[in-house]
C-alpha atoms as a PDB file:
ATOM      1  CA  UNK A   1     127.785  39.708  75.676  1.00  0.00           C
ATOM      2  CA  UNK A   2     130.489  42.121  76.083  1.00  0.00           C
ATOM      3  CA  UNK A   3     132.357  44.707  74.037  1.00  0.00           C
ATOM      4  CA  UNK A   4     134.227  43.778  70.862  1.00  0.00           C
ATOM      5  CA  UNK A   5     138.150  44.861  70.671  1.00  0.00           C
ATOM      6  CA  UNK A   6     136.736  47.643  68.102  1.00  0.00           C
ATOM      7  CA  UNK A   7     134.041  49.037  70.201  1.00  0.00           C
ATOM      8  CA  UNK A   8     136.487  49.173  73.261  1.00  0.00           C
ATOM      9  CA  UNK A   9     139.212  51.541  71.246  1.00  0.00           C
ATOM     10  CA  UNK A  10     135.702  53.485  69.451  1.00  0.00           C
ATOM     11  CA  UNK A  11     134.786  54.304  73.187  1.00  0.00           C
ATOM     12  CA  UNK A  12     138.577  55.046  73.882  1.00  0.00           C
ATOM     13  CA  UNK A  13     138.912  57.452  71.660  1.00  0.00           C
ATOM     14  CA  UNK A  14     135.760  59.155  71.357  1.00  0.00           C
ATOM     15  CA  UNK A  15     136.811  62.139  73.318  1.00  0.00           C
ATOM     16  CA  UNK A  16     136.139  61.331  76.703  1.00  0.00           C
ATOM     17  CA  UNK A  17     139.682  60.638  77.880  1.00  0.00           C
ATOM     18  CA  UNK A  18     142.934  62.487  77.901  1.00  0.00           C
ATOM     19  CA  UNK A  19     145.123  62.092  74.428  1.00  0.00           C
ATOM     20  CA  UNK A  20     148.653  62.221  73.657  1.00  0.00           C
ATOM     21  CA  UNK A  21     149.586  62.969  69.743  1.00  0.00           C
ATOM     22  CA  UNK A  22     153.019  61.678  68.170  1.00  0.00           C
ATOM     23  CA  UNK A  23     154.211  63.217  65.065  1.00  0.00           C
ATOM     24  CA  UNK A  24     156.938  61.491  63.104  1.00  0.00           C
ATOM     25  CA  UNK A  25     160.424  62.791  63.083  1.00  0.00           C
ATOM     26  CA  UNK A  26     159.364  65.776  65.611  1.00  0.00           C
ATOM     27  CA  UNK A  27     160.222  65.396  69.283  1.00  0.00           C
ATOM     28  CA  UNK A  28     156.668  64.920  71.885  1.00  0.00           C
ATOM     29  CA  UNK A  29     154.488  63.555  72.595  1.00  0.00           C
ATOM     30  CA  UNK A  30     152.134  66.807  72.571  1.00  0.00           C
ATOM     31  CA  UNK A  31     148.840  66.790  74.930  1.00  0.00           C
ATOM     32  CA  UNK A  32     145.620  67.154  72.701  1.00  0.00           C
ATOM     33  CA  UNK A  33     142.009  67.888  72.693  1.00  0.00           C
ATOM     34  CA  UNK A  34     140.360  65.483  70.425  1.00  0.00           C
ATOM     35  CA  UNK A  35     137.402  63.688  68.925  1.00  0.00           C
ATOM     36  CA  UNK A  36     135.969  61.314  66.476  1.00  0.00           C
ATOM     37  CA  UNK A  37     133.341  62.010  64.082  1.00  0.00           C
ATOM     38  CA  UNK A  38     130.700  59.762  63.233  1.00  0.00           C
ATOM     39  CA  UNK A  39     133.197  57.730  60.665  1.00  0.00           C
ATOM     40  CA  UNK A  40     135.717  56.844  63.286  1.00  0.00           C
ATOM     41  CA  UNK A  41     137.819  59.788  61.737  1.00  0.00           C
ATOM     42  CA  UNK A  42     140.067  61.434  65.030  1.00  0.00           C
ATOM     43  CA  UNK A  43     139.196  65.784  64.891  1.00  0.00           C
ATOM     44  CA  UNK A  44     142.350  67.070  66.745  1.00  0.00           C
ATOM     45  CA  UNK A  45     141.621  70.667  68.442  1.00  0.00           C
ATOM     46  CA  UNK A  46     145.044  73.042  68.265  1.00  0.00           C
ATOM     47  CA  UNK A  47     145.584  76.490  69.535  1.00  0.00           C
ATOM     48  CA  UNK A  48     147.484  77.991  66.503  1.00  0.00           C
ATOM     49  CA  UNK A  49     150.103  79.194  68.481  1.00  0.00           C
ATOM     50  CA  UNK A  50     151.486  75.822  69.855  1.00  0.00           C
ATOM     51  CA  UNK A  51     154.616  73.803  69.095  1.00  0.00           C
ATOM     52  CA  UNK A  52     151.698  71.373  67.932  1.00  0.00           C
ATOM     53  CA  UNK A  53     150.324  73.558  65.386  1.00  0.00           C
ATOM     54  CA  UNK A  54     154.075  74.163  64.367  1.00  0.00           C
ATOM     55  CA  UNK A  55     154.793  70.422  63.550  1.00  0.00           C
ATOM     56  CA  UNK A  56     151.202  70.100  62.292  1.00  0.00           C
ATOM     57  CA  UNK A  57     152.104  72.548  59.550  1.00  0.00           C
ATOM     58  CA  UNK A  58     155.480  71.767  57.642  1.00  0.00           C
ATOM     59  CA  UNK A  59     156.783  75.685  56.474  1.00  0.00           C
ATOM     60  CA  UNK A  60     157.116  73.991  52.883  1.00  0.00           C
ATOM     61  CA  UNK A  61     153.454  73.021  52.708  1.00  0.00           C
ATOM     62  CA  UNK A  62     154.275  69.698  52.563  1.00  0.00           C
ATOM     63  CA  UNK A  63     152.600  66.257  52.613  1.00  0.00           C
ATOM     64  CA  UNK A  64     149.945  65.141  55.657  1.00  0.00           C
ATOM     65  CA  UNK A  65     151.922  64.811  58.502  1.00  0.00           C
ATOM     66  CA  UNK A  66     151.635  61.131  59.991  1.00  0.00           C
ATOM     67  CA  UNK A  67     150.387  61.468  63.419  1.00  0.00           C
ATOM     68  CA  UNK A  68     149.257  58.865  66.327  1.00  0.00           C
ATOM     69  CA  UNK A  69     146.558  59.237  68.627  1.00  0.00           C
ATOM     70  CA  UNK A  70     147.756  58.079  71.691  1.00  0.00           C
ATOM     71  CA  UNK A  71     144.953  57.109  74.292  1.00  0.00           C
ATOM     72  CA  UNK A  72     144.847  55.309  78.105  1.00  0.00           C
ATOM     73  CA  UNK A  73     141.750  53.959  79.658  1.00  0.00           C
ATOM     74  CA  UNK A  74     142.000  55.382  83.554  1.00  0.00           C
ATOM     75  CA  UNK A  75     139.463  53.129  85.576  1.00  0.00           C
ATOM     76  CA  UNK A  76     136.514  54.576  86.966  1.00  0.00           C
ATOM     77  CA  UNK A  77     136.990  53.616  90.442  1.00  0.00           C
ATOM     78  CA  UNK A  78     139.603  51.798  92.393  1.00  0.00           C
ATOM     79  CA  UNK A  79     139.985  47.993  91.876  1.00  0.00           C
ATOM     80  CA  UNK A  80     138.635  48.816  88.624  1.00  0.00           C
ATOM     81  CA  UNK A  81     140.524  46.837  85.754  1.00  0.00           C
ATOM     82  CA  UNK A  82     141.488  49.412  82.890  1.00  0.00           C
ATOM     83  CA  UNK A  83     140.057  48.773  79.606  1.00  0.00           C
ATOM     84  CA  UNK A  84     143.749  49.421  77.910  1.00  0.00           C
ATOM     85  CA  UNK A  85     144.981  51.743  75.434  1.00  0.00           C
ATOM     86  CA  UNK A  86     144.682  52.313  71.934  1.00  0.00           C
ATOM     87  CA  UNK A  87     146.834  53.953  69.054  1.00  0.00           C
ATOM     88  CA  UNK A  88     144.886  55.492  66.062  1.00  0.00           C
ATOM     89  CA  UNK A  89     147.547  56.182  62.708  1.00  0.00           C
ATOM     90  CA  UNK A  90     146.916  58.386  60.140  1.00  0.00           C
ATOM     91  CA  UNK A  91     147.955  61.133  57.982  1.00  0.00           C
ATOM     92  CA  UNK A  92     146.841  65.138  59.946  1.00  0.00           C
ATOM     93  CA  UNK A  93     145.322  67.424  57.628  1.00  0.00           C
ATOM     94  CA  UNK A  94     144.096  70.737  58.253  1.00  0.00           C
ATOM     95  CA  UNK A  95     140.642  71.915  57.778  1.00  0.00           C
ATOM     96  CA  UNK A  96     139.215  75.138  56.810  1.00  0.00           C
ATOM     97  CA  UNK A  97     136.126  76.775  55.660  1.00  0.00           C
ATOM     98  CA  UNK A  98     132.855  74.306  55.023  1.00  0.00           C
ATOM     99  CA  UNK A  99     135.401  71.185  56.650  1.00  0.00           C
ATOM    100  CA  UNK A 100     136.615  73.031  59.398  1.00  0.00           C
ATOM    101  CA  UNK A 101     132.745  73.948  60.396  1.00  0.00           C
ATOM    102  CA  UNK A 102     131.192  70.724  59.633  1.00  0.00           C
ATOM    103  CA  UNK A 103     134.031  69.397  61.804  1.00  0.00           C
ATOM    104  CA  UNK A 104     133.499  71.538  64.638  1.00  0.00           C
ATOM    105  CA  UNK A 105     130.451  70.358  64.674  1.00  0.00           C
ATOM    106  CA  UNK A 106     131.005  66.958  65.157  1.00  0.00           C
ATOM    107  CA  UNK A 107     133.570  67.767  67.840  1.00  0.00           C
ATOM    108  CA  UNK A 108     131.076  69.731  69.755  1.00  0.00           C
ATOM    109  CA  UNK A 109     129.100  66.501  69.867  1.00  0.00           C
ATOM    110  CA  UNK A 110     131.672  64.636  72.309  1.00  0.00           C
ATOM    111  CA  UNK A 111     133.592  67.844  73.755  1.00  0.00           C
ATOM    112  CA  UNK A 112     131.293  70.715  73.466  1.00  0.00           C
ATOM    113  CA  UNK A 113     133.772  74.014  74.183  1.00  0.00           C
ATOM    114  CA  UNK A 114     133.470  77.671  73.419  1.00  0.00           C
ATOM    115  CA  UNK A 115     137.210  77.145  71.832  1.00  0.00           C
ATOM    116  CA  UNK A 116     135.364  75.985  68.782  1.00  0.00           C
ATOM    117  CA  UNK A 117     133.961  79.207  68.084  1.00  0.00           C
ATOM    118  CA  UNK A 118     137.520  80.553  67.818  1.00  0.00           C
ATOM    119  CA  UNK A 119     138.886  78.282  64.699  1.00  0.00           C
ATOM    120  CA  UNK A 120     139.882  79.830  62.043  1.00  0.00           C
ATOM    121  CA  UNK A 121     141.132  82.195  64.440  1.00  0.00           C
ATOM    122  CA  UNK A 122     143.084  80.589  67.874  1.00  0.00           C
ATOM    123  CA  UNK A 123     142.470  77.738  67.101  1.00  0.00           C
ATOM    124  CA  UNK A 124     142.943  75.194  64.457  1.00  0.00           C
ATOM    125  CA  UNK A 125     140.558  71.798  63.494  1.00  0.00           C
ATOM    126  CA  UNK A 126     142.585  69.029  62.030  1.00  0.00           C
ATOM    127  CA  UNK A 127     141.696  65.639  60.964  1.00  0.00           C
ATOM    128  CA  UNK A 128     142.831  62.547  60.268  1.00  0.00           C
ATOM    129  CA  UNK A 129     141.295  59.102  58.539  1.00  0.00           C
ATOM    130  CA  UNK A 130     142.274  55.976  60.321  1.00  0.00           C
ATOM    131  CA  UNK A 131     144.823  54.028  58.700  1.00  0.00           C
ATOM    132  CA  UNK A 132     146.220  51.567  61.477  1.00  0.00           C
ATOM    133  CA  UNK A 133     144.347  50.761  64.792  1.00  0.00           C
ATOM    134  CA  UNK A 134     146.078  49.130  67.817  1.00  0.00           C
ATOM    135  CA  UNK A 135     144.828  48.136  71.426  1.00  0.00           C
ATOM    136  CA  UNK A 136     147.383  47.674  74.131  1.00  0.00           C
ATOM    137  CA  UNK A 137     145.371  45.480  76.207  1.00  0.00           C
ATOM    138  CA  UNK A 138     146.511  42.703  79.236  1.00  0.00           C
ATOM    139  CA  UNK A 139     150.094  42.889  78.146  1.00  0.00           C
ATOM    140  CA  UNK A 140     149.991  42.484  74.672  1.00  0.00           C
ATOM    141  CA  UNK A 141     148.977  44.331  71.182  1.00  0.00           C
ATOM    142  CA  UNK A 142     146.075  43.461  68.882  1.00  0.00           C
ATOM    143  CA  UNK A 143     145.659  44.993  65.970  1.00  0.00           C
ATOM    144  CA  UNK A 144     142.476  45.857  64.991  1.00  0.00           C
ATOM    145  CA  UNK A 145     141.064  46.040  61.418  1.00  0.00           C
ATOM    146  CA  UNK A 146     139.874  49.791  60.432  1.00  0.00           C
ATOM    147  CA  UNK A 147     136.778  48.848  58.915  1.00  0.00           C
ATOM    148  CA  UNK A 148     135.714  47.162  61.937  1.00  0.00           C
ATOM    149  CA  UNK A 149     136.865  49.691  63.830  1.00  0.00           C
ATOM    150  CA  UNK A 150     134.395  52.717  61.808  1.00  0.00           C
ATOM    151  CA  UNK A 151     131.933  50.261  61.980  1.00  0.00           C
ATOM    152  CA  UNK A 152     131.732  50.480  65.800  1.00  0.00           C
ATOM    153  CA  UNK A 153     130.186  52.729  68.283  1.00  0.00           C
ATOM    154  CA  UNK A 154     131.777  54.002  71.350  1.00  0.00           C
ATOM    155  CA  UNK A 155     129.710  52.930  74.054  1.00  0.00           C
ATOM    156  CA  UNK A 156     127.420  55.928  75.272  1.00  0.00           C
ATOM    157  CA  UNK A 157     127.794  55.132  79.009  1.00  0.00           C
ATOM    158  CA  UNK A 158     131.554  55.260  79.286  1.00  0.00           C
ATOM    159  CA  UNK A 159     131.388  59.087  79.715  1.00  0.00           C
ATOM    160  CA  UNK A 160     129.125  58.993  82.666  1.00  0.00           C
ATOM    161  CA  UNK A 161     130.610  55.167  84.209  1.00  0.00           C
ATOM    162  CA  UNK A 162     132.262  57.267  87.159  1.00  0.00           C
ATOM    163  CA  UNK A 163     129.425  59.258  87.883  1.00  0.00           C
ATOM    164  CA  UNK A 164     127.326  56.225  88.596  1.00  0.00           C
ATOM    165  CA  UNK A 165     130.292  53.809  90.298  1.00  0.00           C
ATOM    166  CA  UNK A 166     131.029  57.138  92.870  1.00  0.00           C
ATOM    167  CA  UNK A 167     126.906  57.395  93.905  1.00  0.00           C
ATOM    168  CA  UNK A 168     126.292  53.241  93.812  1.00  0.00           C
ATOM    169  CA  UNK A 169     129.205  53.262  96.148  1.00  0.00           C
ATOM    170  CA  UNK A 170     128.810  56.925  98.232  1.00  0.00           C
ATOM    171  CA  UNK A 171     124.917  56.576  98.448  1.00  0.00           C
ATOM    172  CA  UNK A 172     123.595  52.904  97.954  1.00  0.00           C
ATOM    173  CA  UNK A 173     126.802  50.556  98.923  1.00  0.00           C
ATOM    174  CA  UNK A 174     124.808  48.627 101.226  1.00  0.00           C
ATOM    175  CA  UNK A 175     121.791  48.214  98.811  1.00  0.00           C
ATOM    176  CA  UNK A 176     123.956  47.040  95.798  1.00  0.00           C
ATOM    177  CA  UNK A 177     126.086  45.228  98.144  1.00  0.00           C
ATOM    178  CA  UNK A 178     122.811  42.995  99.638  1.00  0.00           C
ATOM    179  CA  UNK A 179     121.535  43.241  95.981  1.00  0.00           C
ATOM    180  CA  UNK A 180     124.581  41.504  94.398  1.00  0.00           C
ATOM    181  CA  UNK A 181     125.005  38.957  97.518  1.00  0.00           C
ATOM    182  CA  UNK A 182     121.302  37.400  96.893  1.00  0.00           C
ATOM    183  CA  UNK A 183     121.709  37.483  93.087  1.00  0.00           C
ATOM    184  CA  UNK A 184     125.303  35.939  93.106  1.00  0.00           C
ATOM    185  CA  UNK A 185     124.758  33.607  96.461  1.00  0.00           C
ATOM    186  CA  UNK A 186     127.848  35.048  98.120  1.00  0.00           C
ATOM    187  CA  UNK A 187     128.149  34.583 102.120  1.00  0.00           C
ATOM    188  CA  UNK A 188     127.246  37.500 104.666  1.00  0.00           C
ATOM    189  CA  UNK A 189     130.819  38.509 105.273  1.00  0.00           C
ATOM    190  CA  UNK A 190     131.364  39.422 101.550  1.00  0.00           C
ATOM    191  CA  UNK A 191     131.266  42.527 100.115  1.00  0.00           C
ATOM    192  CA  UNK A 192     130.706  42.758  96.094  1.00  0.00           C
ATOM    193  CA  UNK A 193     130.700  45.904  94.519  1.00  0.00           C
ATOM    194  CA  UNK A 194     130.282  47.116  90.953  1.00  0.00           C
ATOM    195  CA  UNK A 195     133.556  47.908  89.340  1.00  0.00           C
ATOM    196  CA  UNK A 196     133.029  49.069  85.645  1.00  0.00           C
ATOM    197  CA  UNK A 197     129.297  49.375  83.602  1.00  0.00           C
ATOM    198  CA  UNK A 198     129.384  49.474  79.691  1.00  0.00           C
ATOM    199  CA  UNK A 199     126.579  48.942  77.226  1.00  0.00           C
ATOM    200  CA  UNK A 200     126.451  45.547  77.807  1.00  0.00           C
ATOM    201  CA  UNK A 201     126.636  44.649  81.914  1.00  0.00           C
ATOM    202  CA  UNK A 202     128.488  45.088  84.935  1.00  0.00           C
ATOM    203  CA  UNK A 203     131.251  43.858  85.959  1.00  0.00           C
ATOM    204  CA  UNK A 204     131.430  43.015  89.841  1.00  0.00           C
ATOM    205  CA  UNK A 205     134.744  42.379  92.131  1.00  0.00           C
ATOM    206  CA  UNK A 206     133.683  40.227  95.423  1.00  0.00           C
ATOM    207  CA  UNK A 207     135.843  37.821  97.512  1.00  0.00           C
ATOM    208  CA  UNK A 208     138.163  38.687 100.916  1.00  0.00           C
ATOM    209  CA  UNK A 209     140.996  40.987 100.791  1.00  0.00           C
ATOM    210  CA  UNK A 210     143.676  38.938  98.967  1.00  0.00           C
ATOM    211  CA  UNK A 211     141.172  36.955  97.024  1.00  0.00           C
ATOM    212  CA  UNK A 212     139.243  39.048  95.067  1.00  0.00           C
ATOM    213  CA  UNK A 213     137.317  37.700  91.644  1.00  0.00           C
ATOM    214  CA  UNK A 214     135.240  39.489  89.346  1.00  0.00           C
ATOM    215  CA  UNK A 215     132.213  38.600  87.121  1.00  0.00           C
ATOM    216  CA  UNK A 216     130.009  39.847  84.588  1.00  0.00           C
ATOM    217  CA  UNK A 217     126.421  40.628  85.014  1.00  0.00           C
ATOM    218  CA  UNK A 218     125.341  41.026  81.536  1.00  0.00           C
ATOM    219  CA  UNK A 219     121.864  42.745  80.356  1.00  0.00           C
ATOM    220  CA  UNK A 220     119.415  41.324  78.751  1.00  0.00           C
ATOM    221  CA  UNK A 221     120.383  43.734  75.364  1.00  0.00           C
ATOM    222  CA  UNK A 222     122.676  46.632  75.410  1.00  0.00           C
ATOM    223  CA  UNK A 223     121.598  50.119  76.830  1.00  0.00           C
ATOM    224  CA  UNK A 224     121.049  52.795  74.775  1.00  0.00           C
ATOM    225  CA  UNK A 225     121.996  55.279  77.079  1.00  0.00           C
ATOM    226  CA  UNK A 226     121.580  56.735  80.508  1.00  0.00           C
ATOM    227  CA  UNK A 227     117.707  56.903  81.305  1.00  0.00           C
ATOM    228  CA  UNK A 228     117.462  53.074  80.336  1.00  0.00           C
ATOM    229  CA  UNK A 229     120.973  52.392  82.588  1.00  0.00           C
ATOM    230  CA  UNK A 230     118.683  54.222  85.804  1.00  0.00           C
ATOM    231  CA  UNK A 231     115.742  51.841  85.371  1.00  0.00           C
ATOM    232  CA  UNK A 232     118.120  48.896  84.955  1.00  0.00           C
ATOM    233  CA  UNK A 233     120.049  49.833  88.079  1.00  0.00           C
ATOM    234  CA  UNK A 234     116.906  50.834  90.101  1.00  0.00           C
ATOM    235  CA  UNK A 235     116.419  47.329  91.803  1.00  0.00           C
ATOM    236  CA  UNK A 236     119.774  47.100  93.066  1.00  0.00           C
ATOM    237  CA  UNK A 237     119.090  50.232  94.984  1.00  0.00           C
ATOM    238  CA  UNK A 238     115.450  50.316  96.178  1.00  0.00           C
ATOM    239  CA  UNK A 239     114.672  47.043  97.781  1.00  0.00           C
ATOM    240  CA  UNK A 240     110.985  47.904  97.352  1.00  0.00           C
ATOM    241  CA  UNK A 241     111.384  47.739  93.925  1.00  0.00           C
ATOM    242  CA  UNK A 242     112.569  44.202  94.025  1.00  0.00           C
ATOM    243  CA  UNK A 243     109.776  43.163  95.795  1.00  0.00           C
END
């Protein structure tokens, strides 16, 4: 098994990464805080005095301004493939009162910040329901159907994937090196190494310089999370525990 196009762009744009936002007919793209709330639905965090917050809100009270979320994948580690990037579409609307609390809410669930007791006040809580979903992945574009896409769940181990690939490679190269060279029957004078961990496996690069290949080590059923991704990854680094 491995991730769906939908649950790729859900884990994109959780919160996790860097965002860009384009507005239509106003010049950017603007740098954003962001977040998705349980629905899918993007939660864009804006100081109220910003050039952002300006476009946001047209001085004749005007429609919902249409907006893209624009967000790149940067790999975890190096030789590490990128997962892509996705664009979110919708209409921005700004929320206050009961919305703008029940919102702040569910951004403090992916980006917890002390700026969200400040809306209402420096900052401003907008949000806006997914009307067109694209992934920009190996070259090309796929469009991805919204209701598929708020169906999804971003994968809860993409947050903490470089945290694990920097100590499996700082602290226990070696062991997951020897690990992955029994499992995958790869000579002595190779040198695999995990390269990217989601919900569903690894995904190992091995080979000489010049020729390297990757593979996918799946799990027997997804991880739920980061106590169950430990015990999984336990074997590869105490030899003990393989015996």
């Amino acid at each position: 098994m491995r991730p769906s196009p939908a649950e790729i762009v859900r884990t994109l744009v959780a919160g996790w990464l860097p965002a860009l936002v384009h507005l239509a007919r106003h010049a950017g793209p603007h740098q954003v805080r962001h977040a998705t709330d349980p629905d899918g639905r993007v939660l864009l965090l804006v100081p109220i005095v910003s050039d952002l917050a300006a476009a946001l809100s047209p001085p004749d009270g005007g429609a919902d301004v249409a907006t893209v979320l624009d967000v790149l994948d940067l790999p975890p580690a190096a030789g590490a493939p990128s997962l892509g990037r996705a664009w979110i579409s919708g209409w921005a609307k700004r929320l206050d009162g009961d919305e703008a609390r029940r919102a702040a809410v569910d951004f403090a669930a992916t980006q917890p910040t002390g700026d969200l007791l400040d809306v209402g006040r420096r900052f401003r809580l907008y949000r806006f329901e997914v009307a067109e979903v694209r992934w920009e992945h190996a070259g090309g574009v796929r469009r991805i159907d919204p209701a598929a896409y708020a169906e999804a769940e971003p994968d809860p181990l993409h947050a903490v994937e470089a945290e694990f690939l920097a100590d499996l490679a700082d602290h226990h190269a070696e062991q997951v090196a020897g690990h992955l060279r029994q499992r995958l029957k790869l000579s002595g004078d190779e040198s695999p190494r995990v390269v990217r961990i989601d919900r569903y496996g690894l995904l190992v690069a091995y080979g000489r310089p010049g020729a390297t290949r990757r593979i996918r080590l799946g799990f027997e059923r997804p991880v739920a999370g980061v106590t169950e991704l430990s015990r999984l990854l336990h074997p590869m680094v105490c030899a003990r525990a393989v015996a």
